[in-house]
PDB file of N, CA and C in Angstrom:
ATOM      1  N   UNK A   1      10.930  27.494   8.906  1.00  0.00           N
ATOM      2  CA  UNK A   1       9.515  27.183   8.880  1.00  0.00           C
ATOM      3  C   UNK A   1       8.757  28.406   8.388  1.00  0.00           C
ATOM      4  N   UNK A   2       7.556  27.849   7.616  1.00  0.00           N
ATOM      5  CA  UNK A   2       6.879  29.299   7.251  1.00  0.00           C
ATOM      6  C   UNK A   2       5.304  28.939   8.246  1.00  0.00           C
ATOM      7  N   UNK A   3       5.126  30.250   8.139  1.00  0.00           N
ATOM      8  CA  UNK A   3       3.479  30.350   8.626  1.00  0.00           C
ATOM      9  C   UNK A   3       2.579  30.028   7.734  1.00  0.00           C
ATOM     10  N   UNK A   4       1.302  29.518   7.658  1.00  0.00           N
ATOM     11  CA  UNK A   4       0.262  29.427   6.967  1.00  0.00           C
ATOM     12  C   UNK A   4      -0.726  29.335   7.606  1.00  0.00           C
ATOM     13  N   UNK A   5      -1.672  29.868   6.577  1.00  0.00           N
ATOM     14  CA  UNK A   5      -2.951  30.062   7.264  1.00  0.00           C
ATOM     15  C   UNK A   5      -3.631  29.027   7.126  1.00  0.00           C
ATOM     16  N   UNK A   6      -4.807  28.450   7.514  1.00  0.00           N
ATOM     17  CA  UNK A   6      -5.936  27.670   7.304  1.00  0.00           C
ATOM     18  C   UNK A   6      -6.949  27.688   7.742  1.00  0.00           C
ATOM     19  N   UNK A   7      -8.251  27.318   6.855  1.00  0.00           N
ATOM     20  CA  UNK A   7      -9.363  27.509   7.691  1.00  0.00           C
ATOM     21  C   UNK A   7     -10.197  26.086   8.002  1.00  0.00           C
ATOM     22  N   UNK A   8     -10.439  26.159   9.030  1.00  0.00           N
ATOM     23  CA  UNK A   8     -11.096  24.979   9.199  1.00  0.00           C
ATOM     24  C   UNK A   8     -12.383  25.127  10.205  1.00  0.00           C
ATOM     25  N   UNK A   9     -13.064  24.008  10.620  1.00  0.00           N
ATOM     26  CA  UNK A   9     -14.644  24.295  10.822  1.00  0.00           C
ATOM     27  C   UNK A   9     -13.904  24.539  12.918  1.00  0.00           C
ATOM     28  N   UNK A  10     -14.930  25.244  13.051  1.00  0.00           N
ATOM     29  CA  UNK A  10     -14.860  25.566  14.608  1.00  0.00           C
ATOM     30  C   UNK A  10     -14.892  24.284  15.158  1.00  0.00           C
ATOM     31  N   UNK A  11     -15.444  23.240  15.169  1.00  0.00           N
ATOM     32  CA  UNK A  11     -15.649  21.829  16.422  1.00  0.00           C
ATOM     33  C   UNK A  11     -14.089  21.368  15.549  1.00  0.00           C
ATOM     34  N   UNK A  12     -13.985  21.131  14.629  1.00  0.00           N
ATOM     35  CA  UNK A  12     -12.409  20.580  14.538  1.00  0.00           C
ATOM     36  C   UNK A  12     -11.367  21.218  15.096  1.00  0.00           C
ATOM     37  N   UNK A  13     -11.290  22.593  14.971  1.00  0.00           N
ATOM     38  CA  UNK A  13     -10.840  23.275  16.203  1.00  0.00           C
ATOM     39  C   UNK A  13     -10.399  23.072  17.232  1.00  0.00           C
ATOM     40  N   UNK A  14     -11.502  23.090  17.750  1.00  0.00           N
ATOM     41  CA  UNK A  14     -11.848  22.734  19.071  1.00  0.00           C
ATOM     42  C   UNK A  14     -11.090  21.611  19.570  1.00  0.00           C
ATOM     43  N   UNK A  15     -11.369  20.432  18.910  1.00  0.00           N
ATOM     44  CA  UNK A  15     -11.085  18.861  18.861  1.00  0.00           C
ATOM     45  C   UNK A  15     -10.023  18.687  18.981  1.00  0.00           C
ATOM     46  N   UNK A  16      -8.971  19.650  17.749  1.00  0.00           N
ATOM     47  CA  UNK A  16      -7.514  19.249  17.735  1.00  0.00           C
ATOM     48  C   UNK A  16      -7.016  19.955  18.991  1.00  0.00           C
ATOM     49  N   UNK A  17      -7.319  20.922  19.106  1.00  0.00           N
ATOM     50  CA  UNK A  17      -6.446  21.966  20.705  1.00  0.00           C
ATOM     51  C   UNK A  17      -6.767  21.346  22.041  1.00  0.00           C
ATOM     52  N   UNK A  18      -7.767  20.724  22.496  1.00  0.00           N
ATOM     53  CA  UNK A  18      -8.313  19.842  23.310  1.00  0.00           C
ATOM     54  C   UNK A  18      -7.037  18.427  23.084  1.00  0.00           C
ATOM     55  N   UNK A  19      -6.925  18.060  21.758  1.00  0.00           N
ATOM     56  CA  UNK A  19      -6.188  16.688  21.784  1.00  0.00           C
ATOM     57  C   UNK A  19      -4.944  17.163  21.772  1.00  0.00           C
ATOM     58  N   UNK A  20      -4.118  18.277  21.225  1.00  0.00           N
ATOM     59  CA  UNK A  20      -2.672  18.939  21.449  1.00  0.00           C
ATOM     60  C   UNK A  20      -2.143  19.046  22.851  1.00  0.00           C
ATOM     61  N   UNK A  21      -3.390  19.801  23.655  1.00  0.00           N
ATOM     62  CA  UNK A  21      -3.216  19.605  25.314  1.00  0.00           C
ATOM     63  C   UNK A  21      -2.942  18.400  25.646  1.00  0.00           C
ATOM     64  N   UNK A  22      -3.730  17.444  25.489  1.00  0.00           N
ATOM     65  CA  UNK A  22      -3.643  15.931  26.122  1.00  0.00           C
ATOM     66  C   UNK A  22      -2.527  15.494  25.958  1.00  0.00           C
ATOM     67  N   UNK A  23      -1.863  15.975  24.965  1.00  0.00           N
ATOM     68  CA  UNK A  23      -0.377  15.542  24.412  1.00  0.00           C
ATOM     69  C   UNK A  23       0.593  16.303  24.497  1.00  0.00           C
ATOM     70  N   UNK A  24       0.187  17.240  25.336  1.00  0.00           N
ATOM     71  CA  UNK A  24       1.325  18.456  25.724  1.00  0.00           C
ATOM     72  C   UNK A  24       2.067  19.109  24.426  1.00  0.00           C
ATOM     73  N   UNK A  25       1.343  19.566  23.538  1.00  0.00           N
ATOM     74  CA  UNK A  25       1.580  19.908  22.471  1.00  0.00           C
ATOM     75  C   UNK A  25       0.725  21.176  21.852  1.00  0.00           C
ATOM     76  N   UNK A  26       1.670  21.794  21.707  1.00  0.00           N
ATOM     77  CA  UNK A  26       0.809  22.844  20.612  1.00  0.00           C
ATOM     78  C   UNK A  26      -0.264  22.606  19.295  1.00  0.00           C
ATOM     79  N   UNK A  27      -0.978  23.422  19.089  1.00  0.00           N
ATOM     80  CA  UNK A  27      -2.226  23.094  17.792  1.00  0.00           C
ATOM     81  C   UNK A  27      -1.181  22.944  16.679  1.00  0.00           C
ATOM     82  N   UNK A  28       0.260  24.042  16.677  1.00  0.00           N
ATOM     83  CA  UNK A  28       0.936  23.352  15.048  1.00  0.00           C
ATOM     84  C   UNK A  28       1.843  22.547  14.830  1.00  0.00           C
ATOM     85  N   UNK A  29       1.983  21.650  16.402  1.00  0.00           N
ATOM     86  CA  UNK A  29       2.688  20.942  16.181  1.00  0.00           C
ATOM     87  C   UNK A  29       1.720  19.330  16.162  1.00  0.00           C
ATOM     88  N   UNK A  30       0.695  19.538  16.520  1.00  0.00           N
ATOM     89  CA  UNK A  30      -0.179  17.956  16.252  1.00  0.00           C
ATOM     90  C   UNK A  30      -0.391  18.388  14.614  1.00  0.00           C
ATOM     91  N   UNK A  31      -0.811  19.595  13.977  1.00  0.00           N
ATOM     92  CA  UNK A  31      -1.240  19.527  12.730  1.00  0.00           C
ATOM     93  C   UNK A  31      -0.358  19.091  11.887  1.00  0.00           C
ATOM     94  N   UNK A  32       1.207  19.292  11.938  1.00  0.00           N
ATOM     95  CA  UNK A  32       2.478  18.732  11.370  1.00  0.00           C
ATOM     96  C   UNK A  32       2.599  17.780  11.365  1.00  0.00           C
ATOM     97  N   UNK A  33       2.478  16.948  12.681  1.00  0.00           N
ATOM     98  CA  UNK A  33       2.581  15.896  12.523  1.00  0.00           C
ATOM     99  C   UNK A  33       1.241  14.776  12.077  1.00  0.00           C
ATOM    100  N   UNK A  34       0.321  15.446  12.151  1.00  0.00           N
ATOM    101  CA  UNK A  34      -1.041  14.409  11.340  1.00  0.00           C
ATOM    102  C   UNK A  34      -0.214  14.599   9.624  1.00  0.00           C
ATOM    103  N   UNK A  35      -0.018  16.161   9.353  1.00  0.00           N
ATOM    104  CA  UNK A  35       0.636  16.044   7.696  1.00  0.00           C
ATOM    105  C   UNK A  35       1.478  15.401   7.707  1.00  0.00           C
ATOM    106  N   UNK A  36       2.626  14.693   8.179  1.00  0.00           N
ATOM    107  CA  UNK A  36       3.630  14.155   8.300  1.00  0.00           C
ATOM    108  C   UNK A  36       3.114  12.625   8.069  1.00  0.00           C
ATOM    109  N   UNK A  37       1.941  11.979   8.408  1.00  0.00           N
ATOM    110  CA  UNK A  37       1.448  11.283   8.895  1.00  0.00           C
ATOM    111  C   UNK A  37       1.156  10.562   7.476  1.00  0.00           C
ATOM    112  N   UNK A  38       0.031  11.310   7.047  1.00  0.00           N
ATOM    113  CA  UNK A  38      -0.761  11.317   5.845  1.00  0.00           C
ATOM    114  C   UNK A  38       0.452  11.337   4.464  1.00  0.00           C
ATOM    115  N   UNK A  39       1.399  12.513   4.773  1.00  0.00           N
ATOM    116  CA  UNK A  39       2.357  11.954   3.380  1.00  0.00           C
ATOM    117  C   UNK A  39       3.385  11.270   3.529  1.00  0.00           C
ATOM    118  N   UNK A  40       2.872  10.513   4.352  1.00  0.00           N
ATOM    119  CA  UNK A  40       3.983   9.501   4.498  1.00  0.00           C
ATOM    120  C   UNK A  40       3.683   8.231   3.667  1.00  0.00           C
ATOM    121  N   UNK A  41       2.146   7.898   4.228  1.00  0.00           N
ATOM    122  CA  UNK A  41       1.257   6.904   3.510  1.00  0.00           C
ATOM    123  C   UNK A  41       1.375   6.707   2.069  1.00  0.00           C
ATOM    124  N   UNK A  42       1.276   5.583   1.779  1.00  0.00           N
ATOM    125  CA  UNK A  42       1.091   5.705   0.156  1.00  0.00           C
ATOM    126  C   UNK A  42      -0.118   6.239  -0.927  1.00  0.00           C
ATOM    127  N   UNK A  43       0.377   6.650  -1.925  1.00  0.00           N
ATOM    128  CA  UNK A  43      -0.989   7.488  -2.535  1.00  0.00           C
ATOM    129  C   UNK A  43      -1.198   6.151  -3.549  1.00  0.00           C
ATOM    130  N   UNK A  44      -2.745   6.082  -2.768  1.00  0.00           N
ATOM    131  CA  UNK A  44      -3.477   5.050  -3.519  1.00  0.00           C
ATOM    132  C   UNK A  44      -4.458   5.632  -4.145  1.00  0.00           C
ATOM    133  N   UNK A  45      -4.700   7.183  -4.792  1.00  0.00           N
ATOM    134  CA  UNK A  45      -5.049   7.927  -5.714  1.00  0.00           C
ATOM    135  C   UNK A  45      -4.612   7.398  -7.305  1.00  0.00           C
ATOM    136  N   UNK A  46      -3.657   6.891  -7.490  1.00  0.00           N
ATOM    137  CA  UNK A  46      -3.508   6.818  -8.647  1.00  0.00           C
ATOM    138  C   UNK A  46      -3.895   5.313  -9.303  1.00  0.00           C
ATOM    139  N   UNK A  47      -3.833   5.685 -11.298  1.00  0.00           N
ATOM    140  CA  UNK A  47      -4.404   4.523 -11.800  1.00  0.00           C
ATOM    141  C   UNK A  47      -3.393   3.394 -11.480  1.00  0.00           C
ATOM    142  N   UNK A  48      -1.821   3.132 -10.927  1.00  0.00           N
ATOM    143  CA  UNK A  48      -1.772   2.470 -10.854  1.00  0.00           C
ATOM    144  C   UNK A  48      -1.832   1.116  -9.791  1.00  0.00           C
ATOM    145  N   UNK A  49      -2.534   2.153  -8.586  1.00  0.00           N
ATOM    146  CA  UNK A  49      -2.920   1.407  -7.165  1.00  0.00           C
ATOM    147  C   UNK A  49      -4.328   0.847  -7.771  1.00  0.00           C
ATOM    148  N   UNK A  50      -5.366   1.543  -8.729  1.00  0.00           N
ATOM    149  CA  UNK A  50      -6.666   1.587  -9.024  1.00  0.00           C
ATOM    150  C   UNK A  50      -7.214   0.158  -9.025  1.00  0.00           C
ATOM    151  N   UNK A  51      -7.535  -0.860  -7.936  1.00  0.00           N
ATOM    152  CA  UNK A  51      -7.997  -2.294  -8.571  1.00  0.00           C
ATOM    153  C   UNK A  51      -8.562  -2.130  -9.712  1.00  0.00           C
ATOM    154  N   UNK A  52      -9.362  -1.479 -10.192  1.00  0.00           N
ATOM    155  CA  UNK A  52     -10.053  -1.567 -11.852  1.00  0.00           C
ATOM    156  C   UNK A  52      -8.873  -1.850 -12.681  1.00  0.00           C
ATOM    157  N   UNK A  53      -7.953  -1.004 -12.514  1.00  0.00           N
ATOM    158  CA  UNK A  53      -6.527  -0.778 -13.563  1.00  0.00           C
ATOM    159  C   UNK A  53      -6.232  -2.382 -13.468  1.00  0.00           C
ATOM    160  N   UNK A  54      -6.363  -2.834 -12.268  1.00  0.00           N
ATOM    161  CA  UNK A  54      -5.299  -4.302 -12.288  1.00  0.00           C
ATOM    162  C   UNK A  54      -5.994  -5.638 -12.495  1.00  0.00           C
ATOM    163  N   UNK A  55      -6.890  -5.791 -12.992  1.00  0.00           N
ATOM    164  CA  UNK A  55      -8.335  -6.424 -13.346  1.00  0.00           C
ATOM    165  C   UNK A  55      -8.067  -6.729 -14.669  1.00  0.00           C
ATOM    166  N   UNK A  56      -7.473  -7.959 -14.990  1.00  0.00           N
ATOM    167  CA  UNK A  56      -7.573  -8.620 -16.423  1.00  0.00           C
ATOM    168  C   UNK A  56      -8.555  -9.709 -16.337  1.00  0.00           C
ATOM    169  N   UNK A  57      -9.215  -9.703 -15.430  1.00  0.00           N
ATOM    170  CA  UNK A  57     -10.159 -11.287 -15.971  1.00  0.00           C
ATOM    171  C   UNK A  57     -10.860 -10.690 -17.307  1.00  0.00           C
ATOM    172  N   UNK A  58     -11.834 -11.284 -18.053  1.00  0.00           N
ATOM    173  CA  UNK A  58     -12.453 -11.137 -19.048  1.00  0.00           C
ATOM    174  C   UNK A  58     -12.769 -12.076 -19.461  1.00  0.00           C
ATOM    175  N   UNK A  59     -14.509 -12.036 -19.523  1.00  0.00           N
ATOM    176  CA  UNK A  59     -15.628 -12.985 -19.531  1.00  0.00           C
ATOM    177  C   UNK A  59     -15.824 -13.471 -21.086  1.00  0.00           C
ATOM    178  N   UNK A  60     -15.576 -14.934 -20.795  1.00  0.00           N
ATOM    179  CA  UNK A  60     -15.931 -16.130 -21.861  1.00  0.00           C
ATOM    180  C   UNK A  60     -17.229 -16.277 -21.719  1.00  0.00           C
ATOM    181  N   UNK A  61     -17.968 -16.245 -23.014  1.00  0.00           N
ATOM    182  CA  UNK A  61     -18.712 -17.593 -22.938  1.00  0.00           C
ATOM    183  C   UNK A  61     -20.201 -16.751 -23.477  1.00  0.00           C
ATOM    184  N   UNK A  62     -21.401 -16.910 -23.788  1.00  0.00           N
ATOM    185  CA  UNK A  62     -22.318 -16.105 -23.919  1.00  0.00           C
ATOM    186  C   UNK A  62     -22.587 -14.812 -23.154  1.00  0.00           C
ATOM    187  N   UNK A  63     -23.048 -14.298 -23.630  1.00  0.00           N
ATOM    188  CA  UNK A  63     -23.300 -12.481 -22.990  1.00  0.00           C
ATOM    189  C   UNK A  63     -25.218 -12.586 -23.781  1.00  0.00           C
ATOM    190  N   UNK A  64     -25.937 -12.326 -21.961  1.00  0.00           N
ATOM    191  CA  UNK A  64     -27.400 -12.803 -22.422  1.00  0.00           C
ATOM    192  C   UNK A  64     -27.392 -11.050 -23.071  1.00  0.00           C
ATOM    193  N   UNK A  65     -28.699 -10.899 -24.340  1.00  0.00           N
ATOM    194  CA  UNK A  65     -28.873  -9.774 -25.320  1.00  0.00           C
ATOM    195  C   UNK A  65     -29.814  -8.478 -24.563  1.00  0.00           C
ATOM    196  N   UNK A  66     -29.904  -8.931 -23.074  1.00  0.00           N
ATOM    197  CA  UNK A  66     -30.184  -7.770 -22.583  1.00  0.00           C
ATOM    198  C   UNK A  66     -29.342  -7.347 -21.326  1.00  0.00           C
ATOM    199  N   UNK A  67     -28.656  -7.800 -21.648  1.00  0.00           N
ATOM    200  CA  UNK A  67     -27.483  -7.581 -20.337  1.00  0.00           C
ATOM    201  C   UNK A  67     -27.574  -5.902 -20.008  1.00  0.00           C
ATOM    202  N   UNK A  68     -27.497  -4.997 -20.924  1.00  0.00           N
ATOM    203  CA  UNK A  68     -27.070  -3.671 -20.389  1.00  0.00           C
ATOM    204  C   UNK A  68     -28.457  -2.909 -19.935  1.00  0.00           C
ATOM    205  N   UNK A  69     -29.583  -3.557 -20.432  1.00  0.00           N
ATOM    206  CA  UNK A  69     -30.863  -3.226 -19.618  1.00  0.00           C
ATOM    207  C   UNK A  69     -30.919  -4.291 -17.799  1.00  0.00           C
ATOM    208  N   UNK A  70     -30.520  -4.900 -18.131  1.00  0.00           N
ATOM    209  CA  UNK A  70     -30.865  -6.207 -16.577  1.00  0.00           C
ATOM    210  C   UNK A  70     -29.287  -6.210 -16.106  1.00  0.00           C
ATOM    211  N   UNK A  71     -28.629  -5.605 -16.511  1.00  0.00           N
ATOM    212  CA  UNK A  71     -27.334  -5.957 -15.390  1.00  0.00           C
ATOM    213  C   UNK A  71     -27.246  -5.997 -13.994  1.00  0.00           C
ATOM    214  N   UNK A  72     -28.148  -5.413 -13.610  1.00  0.00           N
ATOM    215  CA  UNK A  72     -28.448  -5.198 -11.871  1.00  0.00           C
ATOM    216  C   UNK A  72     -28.655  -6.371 -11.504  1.00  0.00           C
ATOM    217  N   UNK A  73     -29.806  -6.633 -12.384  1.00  0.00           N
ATOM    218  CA  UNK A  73     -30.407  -7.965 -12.075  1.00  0.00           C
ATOM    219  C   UNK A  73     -29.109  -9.222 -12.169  1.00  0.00           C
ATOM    220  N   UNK A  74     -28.319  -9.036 -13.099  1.00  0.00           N
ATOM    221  CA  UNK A  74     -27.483 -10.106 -13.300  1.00  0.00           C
ATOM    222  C   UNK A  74     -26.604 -10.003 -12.321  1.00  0.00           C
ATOM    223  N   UNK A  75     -25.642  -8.489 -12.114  1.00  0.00           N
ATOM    224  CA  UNK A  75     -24.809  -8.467 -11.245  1.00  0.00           C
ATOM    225  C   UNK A  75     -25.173  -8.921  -9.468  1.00  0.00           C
ATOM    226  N   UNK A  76     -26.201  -8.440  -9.051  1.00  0.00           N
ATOM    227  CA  UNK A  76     -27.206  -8.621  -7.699  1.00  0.00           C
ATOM    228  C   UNK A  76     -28.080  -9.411  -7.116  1.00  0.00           C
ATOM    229  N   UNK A  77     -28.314 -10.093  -8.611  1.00  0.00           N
ATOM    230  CA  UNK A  77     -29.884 -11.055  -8.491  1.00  0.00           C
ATOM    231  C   UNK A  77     -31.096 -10.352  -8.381  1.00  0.00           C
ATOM    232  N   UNK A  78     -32.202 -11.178  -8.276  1.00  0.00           N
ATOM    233  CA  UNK A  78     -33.789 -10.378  -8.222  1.00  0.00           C
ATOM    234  C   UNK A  78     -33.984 -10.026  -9.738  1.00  0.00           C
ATOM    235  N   UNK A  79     -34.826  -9.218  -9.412  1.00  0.00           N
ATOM    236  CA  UNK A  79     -36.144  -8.693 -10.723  1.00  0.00           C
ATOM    237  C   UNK A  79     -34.944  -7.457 -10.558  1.00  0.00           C
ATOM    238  N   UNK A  80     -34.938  -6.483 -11.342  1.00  0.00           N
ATOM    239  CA  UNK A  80     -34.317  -5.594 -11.749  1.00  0.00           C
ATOM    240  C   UNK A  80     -35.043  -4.231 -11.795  1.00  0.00           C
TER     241      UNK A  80
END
């Protein structure tokens, strides 16, 4: 194991060593295991988790000639 440093805000601090106790645990062993936690999860960072990326519909049919001024209006409804 190596050492590392980190900085983090004083009330998180606080928060995690308070919750390490409750769990009879040291501050680097809850922080290991939250990292353990987190890369375990899947990375839905990328374009190919991205719903935009996976989005083939594509609109038939007239496109009104002010659409890119009133889209709000179109996408939301109301006055714009």
């Amino acid at each position: 194991m190596r050492r590392t440093t980190i900085m983090i805000p004083d009330d998180l601090r606080t928060k995690a060593i308070m919750r390490a106790r409750s769990m009879g645990m040291s501050l680097g062993q809850l922080i290991r295991i939250a990292l353990e936690r987190v890369l375990e999860e899947p990375n839905t960072n990328g374009s190919e988790e991205d719903p935009l990326f996976d989005d083939f519909a594509v609109f038939e049919g007239e496109v009104p000639r002010d659409i890119s001024e009133n889209h709000d209006s179109y996408l939301y409804g109301g006055s714009g």
